[in-house]
Protein backbone atom coordinates (compact mmCIF):
# COMPACT_ATOMS: atom_id res chain seq x y z
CA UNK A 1 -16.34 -0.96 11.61
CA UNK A 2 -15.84 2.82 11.56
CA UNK A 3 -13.14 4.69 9.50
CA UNK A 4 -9.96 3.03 8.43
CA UNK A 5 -7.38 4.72 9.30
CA UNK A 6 -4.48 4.05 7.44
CA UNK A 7 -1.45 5.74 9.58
CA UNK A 8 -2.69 3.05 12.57
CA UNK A 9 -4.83 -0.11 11.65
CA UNK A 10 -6.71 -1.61 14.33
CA UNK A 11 -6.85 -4.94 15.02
CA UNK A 12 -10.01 -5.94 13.36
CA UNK A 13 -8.57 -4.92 10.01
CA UNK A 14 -5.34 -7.03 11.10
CA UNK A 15 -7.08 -9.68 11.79
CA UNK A 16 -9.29 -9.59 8.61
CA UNK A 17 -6.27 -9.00 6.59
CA UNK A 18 -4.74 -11.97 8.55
CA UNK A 19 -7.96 -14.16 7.40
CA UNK A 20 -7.76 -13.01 4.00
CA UNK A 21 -4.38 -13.73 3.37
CA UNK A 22 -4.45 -17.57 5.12
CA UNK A 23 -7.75 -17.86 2.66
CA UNK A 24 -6.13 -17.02 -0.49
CA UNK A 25 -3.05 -19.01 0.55
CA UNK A 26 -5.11 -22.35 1.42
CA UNK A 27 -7.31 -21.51 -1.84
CA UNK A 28 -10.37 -22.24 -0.16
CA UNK A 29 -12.98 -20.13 -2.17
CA UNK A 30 -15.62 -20.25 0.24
CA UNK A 31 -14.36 -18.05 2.83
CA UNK A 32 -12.79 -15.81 0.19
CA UNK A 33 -16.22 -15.37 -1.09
CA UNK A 34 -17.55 -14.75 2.39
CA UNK A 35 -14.60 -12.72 3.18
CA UNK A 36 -15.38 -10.37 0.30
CA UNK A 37 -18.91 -9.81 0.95
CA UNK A 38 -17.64 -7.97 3.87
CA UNK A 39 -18.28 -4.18 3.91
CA UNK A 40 -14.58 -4.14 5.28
CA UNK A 41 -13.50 -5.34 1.78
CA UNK A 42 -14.42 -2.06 0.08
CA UNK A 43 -11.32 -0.52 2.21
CA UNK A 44 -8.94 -3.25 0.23
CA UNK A 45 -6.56 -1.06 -2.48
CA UNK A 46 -7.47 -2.50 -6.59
CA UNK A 47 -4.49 -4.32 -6.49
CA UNK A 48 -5.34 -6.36 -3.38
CA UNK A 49 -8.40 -6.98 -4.43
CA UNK A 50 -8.04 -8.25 -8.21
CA UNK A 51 -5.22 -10.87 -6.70
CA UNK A 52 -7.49 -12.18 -4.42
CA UNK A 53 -10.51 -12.22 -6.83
CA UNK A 54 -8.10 -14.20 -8.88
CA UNK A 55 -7.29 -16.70 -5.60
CA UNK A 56 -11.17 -17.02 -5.66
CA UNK A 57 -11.43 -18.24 -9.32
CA UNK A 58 -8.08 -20.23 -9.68
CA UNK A 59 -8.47 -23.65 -9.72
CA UNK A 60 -6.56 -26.20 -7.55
CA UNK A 61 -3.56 -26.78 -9.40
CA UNK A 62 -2.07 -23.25 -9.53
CA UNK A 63 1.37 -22.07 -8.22
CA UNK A 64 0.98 -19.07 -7.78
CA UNK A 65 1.40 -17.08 -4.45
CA UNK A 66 -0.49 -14.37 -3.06
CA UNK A 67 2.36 -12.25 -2.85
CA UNK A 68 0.36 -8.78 -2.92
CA UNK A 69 -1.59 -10.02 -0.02
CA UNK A 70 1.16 -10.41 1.69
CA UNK A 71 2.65 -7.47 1.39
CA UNK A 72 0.10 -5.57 1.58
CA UNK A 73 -0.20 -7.47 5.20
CA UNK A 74 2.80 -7.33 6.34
CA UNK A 75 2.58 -3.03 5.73
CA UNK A 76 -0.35 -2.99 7.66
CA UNK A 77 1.55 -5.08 10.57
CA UNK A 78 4.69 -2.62 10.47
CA UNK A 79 2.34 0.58 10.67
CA UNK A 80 0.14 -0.76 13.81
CA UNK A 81 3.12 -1.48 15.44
CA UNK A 82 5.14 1.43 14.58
CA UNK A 83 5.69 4.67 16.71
CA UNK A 84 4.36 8.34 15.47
CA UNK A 85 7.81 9.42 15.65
CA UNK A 86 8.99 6.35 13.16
CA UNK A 87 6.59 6.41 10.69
CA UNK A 88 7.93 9.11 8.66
CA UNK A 89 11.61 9.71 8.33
CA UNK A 90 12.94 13.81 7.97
CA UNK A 91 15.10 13.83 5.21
CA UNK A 92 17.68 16.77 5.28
CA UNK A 93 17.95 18.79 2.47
CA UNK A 94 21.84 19.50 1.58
CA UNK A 95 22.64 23.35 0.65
CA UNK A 96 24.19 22.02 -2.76
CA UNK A 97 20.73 20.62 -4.12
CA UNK A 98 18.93 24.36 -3.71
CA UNK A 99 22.04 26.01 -4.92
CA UNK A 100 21.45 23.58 -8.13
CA UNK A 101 17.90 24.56 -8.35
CA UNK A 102 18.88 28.76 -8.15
CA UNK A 103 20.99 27.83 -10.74
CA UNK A 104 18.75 26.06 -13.09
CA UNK A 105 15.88 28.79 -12.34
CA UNK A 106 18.81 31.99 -12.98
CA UNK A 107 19.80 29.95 -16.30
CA UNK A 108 16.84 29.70 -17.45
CA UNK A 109 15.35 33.47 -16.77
CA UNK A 110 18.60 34.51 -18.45
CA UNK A 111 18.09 32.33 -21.67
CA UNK A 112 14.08 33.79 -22.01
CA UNK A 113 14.72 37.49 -21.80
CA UNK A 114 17.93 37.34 -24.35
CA UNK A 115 14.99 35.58 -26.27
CA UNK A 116 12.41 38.89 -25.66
């Protein structure tokens, strides 16, 4: 695989995600241990990884969900299939937030040189 990039995810790493994710959910530790031998797995964020290293030691009976995974899937999904122009929203800045800031910066200069 070559570089991950992480504003567009290919499909391999969907589909590896996608793998991982049905693994942890079924519990079946043999393909989670074959999953993670991978050299793909070293691109998987801490967090990912110590959930599903604790799907690959639970035993049967647990209840819990891979809800990290998930997530972290379903991101992945909404970034391959997103736009360049949707990924990243402008936020405008309003005039009364800088005027705030002036303020705050004047104040403050004013209150260290009656200090000096």
């Amino acid at each position: 695989m070559t570089t991950l990039r992480w504003d567009r995810p290919d499909e391999r790493w969907l589909a590896y995600l996608e793998r991982l994710a049905q693994a942890c959910i079924a519990r079946d530790h043999n393909e989670l241990d074959k999953l993670l031998r991978l050299n793909v797995s070293s691109h998987l964020p801490r967090a990912i990884l110590d959930e599903v290293e604790f799907f690959r030691r639970a035993r049967a009976g647990t209840l819990r969900a891979p809800l990290q995974v998930l997530r972290y899937l379903h991101t992945m999904r909404q970034l391959a299939a997103g736009t360049a122009e949707t990924q990243q929203f402008m936020l405008p800045l309003s005039t009364g937030a800088t005027r705030s800031v002036r303020r705050v910066k004047s104040s403050v200069l004013r209150r260290a040189a009656r200090r000096r």
